[in-house]
C-alpha atoms as a PDB file:
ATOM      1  CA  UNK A   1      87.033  82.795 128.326  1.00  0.00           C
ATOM      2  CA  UNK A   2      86.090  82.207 124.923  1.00  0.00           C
ATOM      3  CA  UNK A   3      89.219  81.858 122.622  1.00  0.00           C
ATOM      4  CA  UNK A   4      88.964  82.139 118.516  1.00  0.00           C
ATOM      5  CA  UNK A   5      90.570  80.872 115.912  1.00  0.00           C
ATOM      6  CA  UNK A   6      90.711  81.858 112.648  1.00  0.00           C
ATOM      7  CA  UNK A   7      92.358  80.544 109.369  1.00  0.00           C
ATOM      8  CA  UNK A   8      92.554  81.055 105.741  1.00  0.00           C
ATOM      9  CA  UNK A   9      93.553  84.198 104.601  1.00  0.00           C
ATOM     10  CA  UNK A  10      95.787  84.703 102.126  1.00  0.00           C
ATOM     11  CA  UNK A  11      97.168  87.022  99.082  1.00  0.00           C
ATOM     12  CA  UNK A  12      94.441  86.476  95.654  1.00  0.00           C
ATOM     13  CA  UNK A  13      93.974  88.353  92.248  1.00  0.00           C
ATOM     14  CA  UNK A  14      90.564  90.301  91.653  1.00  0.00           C
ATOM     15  CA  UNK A  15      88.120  87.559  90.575  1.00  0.00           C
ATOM     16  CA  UNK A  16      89.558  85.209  93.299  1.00  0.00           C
ATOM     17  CA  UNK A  17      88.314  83.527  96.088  1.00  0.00           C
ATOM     18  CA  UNK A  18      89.107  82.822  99.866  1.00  0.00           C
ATOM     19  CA  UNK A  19      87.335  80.581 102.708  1.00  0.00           C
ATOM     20  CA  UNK A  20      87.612  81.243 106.069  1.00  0.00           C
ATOM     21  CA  UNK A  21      87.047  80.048 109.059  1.00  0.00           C
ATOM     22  CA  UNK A  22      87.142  80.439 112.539  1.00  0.00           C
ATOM     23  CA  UNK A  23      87.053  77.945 115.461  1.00  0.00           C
ATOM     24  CA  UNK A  24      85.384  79.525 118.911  1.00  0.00           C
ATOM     25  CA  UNK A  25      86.201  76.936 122.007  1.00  0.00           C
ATOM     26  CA  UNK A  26      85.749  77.415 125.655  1.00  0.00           C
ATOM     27  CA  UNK A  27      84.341  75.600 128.648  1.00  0.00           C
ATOM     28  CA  UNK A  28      81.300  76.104 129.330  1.00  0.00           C
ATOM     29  CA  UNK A  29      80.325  79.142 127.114  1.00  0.00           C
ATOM     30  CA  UNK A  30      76.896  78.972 125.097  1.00  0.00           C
ATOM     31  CA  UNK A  31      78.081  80.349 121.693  1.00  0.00           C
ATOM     32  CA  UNK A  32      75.506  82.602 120.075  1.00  0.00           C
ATOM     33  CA  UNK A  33      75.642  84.781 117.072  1.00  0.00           C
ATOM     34  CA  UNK A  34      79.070  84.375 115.070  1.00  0.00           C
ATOM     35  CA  UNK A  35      80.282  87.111 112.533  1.00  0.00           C
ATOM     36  CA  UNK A  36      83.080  88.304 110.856  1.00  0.00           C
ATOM     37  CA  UNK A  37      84.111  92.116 110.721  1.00  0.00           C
ATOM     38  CA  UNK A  38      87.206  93.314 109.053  1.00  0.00           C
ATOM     39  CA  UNK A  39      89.439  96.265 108.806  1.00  0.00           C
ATOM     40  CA  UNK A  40      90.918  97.685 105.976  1.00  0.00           C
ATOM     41  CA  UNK A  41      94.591 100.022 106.083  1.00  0.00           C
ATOM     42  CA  UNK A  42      94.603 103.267 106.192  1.00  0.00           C
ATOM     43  CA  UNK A  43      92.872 103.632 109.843  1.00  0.00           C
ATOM     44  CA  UNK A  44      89.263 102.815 108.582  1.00  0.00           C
ATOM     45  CA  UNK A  45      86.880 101.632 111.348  1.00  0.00           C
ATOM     46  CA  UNK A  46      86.274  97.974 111.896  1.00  0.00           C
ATOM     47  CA  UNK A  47      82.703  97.253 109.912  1.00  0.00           C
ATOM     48  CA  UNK A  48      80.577  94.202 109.893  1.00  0.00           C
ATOM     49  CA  UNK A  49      80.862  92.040 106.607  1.00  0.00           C
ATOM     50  CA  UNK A  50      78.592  88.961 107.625  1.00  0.00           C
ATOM     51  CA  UNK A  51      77.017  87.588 110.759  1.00  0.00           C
ATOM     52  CA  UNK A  52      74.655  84.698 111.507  1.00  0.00           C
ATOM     53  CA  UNK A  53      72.688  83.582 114.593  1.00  0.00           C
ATOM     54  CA  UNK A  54      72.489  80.045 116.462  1.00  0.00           C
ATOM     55  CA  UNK A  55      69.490  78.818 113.955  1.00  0.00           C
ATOM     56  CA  UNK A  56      71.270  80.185 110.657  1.00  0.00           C
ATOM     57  CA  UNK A  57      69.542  83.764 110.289  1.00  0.00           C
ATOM     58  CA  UNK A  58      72.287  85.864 108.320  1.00  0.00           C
ATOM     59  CA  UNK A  59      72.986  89.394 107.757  1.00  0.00           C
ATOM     60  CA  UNK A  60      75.187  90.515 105.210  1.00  0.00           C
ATOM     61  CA  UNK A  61      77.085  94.153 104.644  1.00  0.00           C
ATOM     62  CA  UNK A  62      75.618  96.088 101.218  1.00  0.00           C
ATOM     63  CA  UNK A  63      79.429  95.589  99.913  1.00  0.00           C
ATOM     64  CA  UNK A  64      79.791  91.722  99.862  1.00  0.00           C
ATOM     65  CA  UNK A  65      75.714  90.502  99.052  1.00  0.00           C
ATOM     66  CA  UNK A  66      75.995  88.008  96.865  1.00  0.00           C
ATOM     67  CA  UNK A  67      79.986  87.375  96.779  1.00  0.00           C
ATOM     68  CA  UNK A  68      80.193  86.131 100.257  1.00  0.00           C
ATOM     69  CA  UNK A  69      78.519  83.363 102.151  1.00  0.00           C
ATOM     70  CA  UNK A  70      78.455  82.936 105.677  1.00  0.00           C
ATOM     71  CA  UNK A  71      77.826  79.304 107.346  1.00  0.00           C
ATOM     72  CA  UNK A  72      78.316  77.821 110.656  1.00  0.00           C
ATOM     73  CA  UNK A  73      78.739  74.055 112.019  1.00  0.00           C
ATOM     74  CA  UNK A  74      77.044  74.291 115.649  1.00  0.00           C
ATOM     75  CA  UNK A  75      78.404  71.439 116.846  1.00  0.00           C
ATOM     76  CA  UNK A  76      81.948  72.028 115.974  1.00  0.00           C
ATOM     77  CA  UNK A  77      81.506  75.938 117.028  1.00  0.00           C
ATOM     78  CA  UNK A  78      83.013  76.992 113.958  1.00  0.00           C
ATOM     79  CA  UNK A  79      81.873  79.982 111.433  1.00  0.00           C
ATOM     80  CA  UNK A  80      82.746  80.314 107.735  1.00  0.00           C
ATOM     81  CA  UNK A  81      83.219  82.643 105.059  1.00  0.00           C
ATOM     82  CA  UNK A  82      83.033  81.837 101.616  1.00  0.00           C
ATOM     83  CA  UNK A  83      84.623  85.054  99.587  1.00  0.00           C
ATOM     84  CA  UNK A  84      84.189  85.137  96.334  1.00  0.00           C
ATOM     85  CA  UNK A  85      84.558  87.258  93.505  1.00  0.00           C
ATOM     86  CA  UNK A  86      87.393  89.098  95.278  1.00  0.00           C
ATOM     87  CA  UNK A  87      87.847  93.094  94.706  1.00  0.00           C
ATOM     88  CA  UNK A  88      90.890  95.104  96.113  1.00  0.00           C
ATOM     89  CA  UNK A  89      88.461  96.834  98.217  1.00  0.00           C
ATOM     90  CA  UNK A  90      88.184  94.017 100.228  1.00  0.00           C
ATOM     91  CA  UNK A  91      91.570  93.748 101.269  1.00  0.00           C
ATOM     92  CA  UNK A  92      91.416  94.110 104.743  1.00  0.00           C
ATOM     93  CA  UNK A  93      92.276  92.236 108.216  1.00  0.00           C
ATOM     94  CA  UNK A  94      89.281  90.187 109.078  1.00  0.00           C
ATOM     95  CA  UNK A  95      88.049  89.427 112.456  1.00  0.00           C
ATOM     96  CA  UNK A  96      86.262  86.771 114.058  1.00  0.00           C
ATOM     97  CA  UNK A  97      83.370  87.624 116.314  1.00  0.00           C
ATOM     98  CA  UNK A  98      81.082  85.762 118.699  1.00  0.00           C
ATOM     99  CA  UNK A  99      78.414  86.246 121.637  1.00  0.00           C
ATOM    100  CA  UNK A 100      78.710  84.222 124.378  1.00  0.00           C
ATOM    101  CA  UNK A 101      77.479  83.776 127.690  1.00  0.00           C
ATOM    102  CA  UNK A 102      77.486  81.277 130.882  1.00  0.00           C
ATOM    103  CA  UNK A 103      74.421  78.559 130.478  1.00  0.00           C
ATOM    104  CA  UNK A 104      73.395  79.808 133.721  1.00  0.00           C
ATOM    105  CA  UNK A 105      73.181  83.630 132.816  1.00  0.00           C
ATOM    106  CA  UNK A 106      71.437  85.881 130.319  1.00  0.00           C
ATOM    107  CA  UNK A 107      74.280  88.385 129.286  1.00  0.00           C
ATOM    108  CA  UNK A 108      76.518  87.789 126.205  1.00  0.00           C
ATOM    109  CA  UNK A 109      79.739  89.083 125.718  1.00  0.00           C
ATOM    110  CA  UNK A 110      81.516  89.990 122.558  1.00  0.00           C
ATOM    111  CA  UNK A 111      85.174  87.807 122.061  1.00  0.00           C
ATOM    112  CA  UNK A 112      87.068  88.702 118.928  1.00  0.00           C
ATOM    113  CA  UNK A 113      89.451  86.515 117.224  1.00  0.00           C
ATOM    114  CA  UNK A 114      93.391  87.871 116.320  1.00  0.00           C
ATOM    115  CA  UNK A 115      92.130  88.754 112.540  1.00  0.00           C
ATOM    116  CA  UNK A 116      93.414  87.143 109.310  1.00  0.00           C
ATOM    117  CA  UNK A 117      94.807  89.188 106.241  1.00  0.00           C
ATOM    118  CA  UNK A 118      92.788  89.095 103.113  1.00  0.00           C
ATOM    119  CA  UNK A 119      95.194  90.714 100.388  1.00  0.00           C
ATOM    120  CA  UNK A 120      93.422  91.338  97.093  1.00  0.00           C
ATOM    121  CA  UNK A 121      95.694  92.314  94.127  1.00  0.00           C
ATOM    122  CA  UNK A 122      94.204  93.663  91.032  1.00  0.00           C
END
């Protein structure tokens, strides 16, 4: 199994900013694409907000271009997410993502972090 961990959310006024990160660890798992999806209240669906591949190809949601960053540190199997320019709307749980499979097969499977709470007061 592939376990993640995530860390720094927190509570921020509009116009502030957050970085998170998440920490995927497992034995041996070859970690692939790493992302971060979040869920905001009121039963919305989970939706992609950033996700980058294994040579640092990222994709970014339509809401977050050029507030958020996403970056990842192969060797410590960690993804981050720079959040800046914070608007209520992004208040939300956010959830760490990331592909995995055996080194000796071809199928990846998707493991999700617990989610961290982004609060954004305005």
């Amino acid at each position: 199994q592939v376990q993640l961990v995530e860390s720094g959310g927190g509570s921020v006024q509009t116009g502030g900013s957050l970085n998170l990160s998440c920490a995927a660890s497992g034995t041996a798992f070859v970690i692939g694409a790493m992302g971060w999806y979040r869920q905001a209240p009121g039963g919305k669906q989970r939706e992609l907000v950033a996700d980058i591949t294994s040579g640092g190809t990222s994709n970014y949601a339509d809401s977050v271009k050029g507030r958020f960053t996403i970056s990842r540190d192969n060797a410590k199997n960690t993804v981050y997410l720079q959040l800046n320019s914070l608007e209520p709307e992004d208040t939300a749980v956010y959830y760490c993502n990331c592909r995995a499979r055996r080194p000796w097969a071809r199928t990846e499977y998707d493991y999700w972090g617990r989610g961290t709470q982004v609060t954004v007061s305005s």
